[in-house]
Structures are given as structure tokens and as C-alpha cells.
PDB file of N, CA and C in Angstrom:
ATOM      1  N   UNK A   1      -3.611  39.752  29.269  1.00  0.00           N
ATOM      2  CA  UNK A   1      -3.045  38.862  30.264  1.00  0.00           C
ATOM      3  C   UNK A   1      -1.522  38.896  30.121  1.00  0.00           C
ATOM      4  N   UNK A   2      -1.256  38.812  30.983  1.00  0.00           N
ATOM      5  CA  UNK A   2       0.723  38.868  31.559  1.00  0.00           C
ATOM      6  C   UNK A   2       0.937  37.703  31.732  1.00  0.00           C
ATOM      7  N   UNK A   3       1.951  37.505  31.349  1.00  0.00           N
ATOM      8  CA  UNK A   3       2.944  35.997  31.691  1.00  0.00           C
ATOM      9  C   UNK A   3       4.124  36.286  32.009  1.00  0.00           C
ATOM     10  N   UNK A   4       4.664  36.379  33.123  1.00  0.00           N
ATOM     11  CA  UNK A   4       5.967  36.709  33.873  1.00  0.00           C
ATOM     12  C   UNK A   4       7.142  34.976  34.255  1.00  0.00           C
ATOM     13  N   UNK A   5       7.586  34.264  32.963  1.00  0.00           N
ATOM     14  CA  UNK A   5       8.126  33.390  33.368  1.00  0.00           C
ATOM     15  C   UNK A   5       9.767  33.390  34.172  1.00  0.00           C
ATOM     16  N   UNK A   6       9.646  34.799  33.496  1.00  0.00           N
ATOM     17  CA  UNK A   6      11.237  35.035  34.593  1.00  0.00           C
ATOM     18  C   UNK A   6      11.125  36.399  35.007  1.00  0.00           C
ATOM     19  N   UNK A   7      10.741  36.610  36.208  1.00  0.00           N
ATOM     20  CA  UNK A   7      10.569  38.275  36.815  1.00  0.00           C
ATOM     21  C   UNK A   7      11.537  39.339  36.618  1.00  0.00           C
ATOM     22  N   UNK A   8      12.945  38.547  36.536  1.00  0.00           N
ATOM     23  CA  UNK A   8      14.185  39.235  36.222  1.00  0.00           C
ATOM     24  C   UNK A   8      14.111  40.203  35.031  1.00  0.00           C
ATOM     25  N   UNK A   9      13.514  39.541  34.090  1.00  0.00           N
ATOM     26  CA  UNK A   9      13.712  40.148  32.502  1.00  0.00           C
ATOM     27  C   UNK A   9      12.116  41.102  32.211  1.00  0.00           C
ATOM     28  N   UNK A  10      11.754  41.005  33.406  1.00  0.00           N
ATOM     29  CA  UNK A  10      10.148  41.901  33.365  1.00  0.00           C
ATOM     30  C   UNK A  10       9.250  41.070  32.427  1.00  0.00           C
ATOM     31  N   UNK A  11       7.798  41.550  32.651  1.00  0.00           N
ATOM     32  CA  UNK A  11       6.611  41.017  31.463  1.00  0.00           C
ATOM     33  C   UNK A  11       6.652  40.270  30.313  1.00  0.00           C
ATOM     34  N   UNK A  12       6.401  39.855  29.956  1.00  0.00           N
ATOM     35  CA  UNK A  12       5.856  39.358  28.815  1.00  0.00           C
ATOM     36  C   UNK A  12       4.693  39.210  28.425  1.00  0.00           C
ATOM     37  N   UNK A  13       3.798  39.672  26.971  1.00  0.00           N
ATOM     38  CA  UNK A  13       2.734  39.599  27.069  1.00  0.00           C
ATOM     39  C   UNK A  13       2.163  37.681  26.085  1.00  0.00           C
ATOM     40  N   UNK A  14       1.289  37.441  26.960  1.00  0.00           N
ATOM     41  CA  UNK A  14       0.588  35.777  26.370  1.00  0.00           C
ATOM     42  C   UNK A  14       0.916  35.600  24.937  1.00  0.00           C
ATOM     43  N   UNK A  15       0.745  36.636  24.131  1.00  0.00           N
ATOM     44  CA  UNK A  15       0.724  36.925  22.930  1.00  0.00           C
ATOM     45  C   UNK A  15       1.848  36.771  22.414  1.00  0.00           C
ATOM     46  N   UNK A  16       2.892  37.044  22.601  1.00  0.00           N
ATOM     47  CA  UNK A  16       4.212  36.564  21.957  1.00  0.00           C
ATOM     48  C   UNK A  16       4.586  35.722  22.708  1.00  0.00           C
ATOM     49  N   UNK A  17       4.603  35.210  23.810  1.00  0.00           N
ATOM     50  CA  UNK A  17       4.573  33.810  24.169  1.00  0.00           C
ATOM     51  C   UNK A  17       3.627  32.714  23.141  1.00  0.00           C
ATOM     52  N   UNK A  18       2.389  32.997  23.163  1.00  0.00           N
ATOM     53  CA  UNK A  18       2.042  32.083  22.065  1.00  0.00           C
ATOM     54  C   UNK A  18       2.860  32.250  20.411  1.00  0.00           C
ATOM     55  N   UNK A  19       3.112  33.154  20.058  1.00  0.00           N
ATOM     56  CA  UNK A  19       3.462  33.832  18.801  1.00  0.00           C
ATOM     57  C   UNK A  19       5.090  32.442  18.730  1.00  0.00           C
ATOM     58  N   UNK A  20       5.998  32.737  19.785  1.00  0.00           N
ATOM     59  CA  UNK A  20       7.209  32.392  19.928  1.00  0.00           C
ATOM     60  C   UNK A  20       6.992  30.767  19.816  1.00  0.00           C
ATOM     61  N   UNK A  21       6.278  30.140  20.659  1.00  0.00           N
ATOM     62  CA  UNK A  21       5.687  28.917  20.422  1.00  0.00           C
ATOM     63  C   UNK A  21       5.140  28.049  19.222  1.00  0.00           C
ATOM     64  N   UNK A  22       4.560  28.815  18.643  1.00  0.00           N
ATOM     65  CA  UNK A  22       4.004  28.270  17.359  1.00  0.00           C
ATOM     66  C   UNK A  22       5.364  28.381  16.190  1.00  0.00           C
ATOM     67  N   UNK A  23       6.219  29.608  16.131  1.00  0.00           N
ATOM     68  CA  UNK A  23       7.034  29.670  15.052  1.00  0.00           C
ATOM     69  C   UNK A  23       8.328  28.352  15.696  1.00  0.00           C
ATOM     70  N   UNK A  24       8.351  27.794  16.816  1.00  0.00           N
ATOM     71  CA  UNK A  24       9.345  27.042  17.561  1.00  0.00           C
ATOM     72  C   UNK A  24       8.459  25.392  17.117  1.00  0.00           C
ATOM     73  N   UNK A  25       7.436  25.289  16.785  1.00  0.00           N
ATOM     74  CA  UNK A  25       6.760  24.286  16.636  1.00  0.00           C
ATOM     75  C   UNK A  25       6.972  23.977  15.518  1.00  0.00           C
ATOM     76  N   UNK A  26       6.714  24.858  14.453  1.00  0.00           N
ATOM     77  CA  UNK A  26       6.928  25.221  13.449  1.00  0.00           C
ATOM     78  C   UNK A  26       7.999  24.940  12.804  1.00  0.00           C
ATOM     79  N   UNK A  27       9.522  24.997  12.982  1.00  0.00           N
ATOM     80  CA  UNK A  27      10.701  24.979  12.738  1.00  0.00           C
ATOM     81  C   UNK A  27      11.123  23.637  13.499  1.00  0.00           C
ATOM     82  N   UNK A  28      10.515  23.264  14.413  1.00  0.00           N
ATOM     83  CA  UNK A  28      10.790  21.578  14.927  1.00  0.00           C
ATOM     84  C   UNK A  28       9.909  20.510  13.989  1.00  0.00           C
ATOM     85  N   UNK A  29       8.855  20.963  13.455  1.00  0.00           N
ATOM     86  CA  UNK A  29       8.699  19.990  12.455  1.00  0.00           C
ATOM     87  C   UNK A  29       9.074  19.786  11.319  1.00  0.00           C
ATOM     88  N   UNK A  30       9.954  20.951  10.797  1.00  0.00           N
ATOM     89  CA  UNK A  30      10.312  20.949   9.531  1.00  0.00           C
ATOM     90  C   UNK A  30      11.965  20.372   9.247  1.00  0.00           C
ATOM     91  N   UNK A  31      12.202  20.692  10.969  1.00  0.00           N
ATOM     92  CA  UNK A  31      13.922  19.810  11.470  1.00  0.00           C
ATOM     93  C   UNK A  31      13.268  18.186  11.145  1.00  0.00           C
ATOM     94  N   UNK A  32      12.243  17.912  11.883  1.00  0.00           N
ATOM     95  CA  UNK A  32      11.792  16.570  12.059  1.00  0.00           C
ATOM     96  C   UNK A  32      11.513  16.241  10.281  1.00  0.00           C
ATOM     97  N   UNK A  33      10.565  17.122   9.341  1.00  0.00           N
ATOM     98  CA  UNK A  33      10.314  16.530   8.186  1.00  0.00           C
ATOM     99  C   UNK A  33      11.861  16.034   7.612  1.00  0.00           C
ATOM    100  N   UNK A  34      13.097  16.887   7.606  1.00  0.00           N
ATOM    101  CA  UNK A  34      14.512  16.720   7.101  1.00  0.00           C
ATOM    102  C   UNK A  34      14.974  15.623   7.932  1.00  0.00           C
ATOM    103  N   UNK A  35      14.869  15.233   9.121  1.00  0.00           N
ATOM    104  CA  UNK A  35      15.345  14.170   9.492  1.00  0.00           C
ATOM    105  C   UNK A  35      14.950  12.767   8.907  1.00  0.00           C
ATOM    106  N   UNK A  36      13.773  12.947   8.591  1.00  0.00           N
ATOM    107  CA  UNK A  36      12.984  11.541   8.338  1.00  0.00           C
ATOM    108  C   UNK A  36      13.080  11.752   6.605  1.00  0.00           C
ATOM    109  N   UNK A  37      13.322  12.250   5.839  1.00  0.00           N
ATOM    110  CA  UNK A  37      13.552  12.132   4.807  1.00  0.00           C
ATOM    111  C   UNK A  37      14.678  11.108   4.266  1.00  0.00           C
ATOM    112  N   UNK A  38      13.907  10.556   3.117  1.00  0.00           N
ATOM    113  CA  UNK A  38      14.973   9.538   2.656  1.00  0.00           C
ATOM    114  C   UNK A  38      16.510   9.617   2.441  1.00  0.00           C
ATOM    115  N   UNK A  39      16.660  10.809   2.095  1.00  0.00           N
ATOM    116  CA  UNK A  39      18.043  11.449   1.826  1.00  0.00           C
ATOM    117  C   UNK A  39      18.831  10.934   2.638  1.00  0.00           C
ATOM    118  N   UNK A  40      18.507  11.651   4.138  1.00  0.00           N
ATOM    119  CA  UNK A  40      18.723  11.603   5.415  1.00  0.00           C
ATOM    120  C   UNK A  40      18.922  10.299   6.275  1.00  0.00           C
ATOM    121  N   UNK A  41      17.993   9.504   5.733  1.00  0.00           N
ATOM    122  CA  UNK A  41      17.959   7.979   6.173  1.00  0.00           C
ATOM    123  C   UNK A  41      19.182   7.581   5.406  1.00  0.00           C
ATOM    124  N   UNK A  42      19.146   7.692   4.340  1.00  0.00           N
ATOM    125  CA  UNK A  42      19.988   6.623   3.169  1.00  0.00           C
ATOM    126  C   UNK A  42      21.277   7.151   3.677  1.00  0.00           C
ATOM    127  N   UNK A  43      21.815   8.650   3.963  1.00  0.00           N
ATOM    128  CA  UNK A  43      23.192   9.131   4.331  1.00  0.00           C
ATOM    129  C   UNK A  43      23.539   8.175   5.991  1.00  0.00           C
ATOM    130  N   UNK A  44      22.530   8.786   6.562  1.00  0.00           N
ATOM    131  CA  UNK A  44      22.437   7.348   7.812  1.00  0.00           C
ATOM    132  C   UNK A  44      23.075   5.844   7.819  1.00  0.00           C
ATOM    133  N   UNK A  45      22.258   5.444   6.810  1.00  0.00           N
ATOM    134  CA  UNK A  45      22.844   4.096   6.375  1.00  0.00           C
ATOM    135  C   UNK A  45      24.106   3.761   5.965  1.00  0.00           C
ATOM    136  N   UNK A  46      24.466   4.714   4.852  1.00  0.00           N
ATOM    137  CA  UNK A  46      25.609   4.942   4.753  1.00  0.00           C
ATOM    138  C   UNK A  46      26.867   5.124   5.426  1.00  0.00           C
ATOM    139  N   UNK A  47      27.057   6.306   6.980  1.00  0.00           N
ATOM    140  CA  UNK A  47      27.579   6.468   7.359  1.00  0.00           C
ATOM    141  C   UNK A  47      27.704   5.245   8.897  1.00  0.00           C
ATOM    142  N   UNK A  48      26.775   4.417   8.595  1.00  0.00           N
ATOM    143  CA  UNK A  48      26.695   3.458  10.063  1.00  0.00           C
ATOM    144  C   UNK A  48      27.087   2.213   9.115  1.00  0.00           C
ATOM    145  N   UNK A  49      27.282   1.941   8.230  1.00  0.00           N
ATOM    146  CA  UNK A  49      28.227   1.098   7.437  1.00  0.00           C
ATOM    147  C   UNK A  49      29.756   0.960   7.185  1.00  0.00           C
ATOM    148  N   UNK A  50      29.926   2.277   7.109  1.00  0.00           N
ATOM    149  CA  UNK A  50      31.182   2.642   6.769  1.00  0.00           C
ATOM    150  C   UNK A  50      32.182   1.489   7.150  1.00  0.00           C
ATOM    151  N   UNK A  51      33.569   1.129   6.512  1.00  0.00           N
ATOM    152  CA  UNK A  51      34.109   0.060   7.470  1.00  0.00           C
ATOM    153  C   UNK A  51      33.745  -1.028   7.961  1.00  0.00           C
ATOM    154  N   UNK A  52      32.730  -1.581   7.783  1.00  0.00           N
ATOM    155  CA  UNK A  52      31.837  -2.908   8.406  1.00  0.00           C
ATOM    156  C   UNK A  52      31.140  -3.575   7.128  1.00  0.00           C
ATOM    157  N   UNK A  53      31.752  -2.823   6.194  1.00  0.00           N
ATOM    158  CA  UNK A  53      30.240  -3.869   5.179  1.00  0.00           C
ATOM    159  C   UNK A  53      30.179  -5.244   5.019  1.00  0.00           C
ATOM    160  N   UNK A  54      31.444  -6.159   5.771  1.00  0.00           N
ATOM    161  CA  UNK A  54      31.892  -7.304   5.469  1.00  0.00           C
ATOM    162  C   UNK A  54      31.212  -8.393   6.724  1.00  0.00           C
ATOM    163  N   UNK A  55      30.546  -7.206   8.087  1.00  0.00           N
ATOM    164  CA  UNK A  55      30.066  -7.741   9.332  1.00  0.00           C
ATOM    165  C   UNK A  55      29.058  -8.918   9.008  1.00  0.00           C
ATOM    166  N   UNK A  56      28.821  -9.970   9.328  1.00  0.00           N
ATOM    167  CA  UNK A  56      27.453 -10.700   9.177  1.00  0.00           C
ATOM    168  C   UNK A  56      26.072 -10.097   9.111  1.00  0.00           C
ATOM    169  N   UNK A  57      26.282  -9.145  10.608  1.00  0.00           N
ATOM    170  CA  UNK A  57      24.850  -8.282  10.461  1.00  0.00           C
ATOM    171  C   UNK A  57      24.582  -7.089   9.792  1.00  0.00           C
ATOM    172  N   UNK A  58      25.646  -6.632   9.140  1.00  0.00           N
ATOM    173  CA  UNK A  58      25.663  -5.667   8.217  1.00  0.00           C
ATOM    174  C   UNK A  58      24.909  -6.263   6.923  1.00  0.00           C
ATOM    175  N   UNK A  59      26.043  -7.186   6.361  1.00  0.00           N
ATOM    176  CA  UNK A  59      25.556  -8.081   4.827  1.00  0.00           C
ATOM    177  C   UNK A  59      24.023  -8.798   5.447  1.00  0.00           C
ATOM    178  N   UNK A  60      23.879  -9.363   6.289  1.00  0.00           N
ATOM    179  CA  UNK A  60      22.236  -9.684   6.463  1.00  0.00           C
ATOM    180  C   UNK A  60      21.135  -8.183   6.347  1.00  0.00           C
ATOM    181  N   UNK A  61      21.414  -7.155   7.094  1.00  0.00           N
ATOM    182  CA  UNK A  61      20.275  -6.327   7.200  1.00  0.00           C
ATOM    183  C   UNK A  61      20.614  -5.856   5.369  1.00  0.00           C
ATOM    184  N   UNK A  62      22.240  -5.515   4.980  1.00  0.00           N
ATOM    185  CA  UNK A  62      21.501  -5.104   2.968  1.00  0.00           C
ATOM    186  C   UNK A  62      21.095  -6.208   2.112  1.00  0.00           C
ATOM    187  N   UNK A  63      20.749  -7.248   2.543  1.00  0.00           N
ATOM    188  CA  UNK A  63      20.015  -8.329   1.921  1.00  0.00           C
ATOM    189  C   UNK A  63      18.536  -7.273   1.382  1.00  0.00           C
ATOM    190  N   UNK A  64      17.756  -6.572   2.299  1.00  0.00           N
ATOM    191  CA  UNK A  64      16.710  -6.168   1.722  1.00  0.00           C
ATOM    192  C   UNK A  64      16.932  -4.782   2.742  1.00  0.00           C
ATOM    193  N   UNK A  65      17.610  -4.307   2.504  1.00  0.00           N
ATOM    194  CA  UNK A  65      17.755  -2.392   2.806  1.00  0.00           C
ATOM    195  C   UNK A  65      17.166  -1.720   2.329  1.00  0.00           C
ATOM    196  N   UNK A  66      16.961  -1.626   1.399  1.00  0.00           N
ATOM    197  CA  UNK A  66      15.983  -0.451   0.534  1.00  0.00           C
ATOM    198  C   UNK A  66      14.357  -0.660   1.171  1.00  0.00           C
ATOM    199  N   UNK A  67      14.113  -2.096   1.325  1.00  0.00           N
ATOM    200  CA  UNK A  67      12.636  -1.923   1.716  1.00  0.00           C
ATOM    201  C   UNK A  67      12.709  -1.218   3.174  1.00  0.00           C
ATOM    202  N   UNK A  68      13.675  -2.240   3.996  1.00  0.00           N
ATOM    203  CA  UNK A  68      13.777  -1.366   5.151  1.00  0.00           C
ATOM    204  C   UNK A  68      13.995  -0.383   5.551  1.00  0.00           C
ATOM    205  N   UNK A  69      15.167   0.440   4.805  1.00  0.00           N
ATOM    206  CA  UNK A  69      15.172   2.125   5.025  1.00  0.00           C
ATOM    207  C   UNK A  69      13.835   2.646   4.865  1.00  0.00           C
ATOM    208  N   UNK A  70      12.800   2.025   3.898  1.00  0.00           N
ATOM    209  CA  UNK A  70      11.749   2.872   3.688  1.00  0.00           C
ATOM    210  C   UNK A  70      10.878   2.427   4.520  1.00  0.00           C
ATOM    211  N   UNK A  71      10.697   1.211   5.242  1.00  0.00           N
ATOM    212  CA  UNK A  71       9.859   0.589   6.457  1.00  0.00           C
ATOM    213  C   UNK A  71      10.636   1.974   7.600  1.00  0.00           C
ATOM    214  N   UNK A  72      11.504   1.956   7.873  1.00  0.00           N
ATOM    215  CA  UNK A  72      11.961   2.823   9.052  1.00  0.00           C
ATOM    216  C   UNK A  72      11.631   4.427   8.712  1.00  0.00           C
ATOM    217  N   UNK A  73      12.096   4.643   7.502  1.00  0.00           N
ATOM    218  CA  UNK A  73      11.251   6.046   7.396  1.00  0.00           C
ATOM    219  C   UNK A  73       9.490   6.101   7.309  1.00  0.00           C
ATOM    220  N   UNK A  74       8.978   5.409   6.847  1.00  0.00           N
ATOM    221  CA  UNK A  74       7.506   5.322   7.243  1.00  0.00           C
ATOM    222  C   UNK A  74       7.280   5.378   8.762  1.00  0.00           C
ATOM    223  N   UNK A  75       7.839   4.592   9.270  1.00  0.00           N
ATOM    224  CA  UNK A  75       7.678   4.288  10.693  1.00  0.00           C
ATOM    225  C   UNK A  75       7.959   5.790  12.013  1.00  0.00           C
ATOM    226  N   UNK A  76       9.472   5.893  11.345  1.00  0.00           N
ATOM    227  CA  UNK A  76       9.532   7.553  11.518  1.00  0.00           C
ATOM    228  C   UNK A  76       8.680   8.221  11.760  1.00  0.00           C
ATOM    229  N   UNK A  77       8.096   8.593  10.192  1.00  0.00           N
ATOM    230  CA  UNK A  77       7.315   9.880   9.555  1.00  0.00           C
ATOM    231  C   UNK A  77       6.076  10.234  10.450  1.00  0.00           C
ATOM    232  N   UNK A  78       5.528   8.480  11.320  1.00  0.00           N
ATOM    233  CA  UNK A  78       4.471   8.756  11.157  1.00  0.00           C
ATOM    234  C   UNK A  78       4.424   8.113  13.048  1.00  0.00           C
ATOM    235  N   UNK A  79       5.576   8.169  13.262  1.00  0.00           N
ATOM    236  CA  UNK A  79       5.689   8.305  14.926  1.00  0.00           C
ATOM    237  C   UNK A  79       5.323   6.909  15.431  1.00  0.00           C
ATOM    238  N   UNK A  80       5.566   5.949  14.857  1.00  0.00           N
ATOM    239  CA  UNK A  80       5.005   4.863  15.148  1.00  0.00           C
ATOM    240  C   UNK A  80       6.453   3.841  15.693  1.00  0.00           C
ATOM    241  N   UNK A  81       7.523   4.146  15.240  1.00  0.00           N
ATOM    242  CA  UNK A  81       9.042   3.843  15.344  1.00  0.00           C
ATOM    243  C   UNK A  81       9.458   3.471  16.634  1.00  0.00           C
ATOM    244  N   UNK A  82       9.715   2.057  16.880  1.00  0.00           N
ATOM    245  CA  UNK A  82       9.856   1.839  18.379  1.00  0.00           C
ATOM    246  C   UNK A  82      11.346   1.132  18.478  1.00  0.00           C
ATOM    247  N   UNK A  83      12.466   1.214  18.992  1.00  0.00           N
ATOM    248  CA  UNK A  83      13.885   0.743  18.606  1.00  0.00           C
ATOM    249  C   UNK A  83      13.604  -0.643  19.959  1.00  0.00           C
ATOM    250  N   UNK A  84      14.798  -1.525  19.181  1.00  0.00           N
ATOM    251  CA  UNK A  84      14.866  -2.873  19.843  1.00  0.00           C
ATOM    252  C   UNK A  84      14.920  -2.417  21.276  1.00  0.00           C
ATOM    253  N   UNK A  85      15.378  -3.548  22.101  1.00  0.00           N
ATOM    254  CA  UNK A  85      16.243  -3.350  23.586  1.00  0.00           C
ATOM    255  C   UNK A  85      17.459  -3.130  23.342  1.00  0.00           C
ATOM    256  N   UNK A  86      17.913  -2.785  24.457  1.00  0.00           N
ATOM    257  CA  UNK A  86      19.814  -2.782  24.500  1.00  0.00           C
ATOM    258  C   UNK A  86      20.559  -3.940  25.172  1.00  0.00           C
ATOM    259  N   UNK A  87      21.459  -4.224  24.950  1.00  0.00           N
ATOM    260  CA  UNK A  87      22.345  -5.623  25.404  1.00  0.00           C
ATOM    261  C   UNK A  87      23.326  -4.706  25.913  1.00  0.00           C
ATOM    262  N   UNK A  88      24.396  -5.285  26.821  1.00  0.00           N
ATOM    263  CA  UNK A  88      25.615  -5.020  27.041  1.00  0.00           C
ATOM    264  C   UNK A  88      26.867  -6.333  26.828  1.00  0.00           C
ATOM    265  N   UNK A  89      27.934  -5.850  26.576  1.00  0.00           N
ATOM    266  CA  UNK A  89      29.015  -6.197  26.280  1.00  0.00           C
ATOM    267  C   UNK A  89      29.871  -5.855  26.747  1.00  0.00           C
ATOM    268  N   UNK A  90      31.336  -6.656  26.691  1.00  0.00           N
ATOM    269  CA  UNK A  90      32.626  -6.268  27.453  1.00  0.00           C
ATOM    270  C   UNK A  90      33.511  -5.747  26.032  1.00  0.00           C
ATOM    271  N   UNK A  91      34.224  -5.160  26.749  1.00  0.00           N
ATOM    272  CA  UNK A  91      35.152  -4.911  25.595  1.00  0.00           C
ATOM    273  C   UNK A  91      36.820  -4.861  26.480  1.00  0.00           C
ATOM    274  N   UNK A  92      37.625  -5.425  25.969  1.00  0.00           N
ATOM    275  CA  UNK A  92      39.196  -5.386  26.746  1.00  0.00           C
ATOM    276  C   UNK A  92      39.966  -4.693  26.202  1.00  0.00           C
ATOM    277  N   UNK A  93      40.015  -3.498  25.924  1.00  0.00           N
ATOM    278  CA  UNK A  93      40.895  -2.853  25.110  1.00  0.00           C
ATOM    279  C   UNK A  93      41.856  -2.000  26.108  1.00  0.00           C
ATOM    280  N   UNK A  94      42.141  -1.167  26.400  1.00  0.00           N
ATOM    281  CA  UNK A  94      43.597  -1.042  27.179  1.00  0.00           C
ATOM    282  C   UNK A  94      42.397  -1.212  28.676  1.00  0.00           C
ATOM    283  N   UNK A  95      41.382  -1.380  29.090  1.00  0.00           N
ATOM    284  CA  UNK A  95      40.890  -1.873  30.032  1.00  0.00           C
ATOM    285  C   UNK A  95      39.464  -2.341  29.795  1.00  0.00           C
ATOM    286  N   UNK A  96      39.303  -3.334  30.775  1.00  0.00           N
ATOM    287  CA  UNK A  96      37.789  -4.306  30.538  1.00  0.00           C
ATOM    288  C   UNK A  96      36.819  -2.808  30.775  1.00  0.00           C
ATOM    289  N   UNK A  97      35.874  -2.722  29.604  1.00  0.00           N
ATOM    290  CA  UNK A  97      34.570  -1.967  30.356  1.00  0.00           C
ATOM    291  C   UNK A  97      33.192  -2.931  30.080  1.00  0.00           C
ATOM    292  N   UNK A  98      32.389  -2.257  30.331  1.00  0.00           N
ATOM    293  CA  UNK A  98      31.188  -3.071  30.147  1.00  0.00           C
ATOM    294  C   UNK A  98      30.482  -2.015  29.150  1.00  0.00           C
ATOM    295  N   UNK A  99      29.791  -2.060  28.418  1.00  0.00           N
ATOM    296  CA  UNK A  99      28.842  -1.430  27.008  1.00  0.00           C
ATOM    297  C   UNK A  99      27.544  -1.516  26.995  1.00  0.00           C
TER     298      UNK A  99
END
């Protein structure tokens, strides 16, 4: 069987279409295993702190961080991870925007 997804570049056979697919599946879960790794989380944390550690909601969420980095990487790992809503805000800095 032939699979012609772009006529321009001629044939392709099913077979390395499936072949190409699986090694692309393959290499997206292993991006995904490195993302969700603790390492990865904890550098996360780290770098979304930076400069703020003094914020209210900063010092409230490292009240118990460690459980939670590992509640959010569980949650991650295992696709279950659902993020809050979004709010908007103004900000006036050399002009009003909305956020």
C-alpha cells in the first residue's frame, strides 16, 4: 500500500510512514518523561521564584513545596494535571494594558 501525503515529493510507502511515527512517538515520550521529572520540576520552581521569594503567594505556596512539586509531578506523569483558570489584570506601566 502507497501513501502519497504530498504528491510533490512522490510515494511513500505505509511502512516508513508507520516506521517514522512510532520512532516520533517514541522520542515525544521520552521529551515528556524529562519534562516531568523532578529535576525538571524543582529547576521550574526555582526559576519561577527567582526575585519574588518575599511575594505572599510565593512564601505561602513554599510553606509545603516539596509535597507539592511532587503532587504536580505525579499529576503530570500520569496526565491527570488540570491548571487553575486565568484572571486578568491591568498593568500602567508606560501604558494601561490589560493581562
Amino acid at each position: 500500500m502507497i501513501f502519497d501525503p504530498y504528491p510533490d515529493m512522490g510515494l511513500v510507502p505505509v511502512g516508513v510512514v508507520a516506521d517514522l511515527f512510532i520512532k516520533y512517538v517514541f522520542i515525544m515520550d521520552e521529551l515528556f518523561e524529562e519534562l516531568v521529572s523532578g529535576e525538571n520540576i524543582n529547576l521550574a520552581y526555582e526559576k519561577a521564584i527567582k526575585n519574588k521569594r518575599f511575594r505572599p503567594d510565593v512564601l505561602k505556596f513554599y510553606r509545603n513545596y516539596e509535597m507539592r512539586l511532587v503532587d504536580m509531578m505525579y499529576k503530570l506523569s500520569t496526565k491527570t494535571y488540570i491548571h487553575s483558570g486565568y484572571f486578568s489584570f491591568i498593568v500602567n506601566d508606560s501604558k494601561k494594558r490589560i493581562i
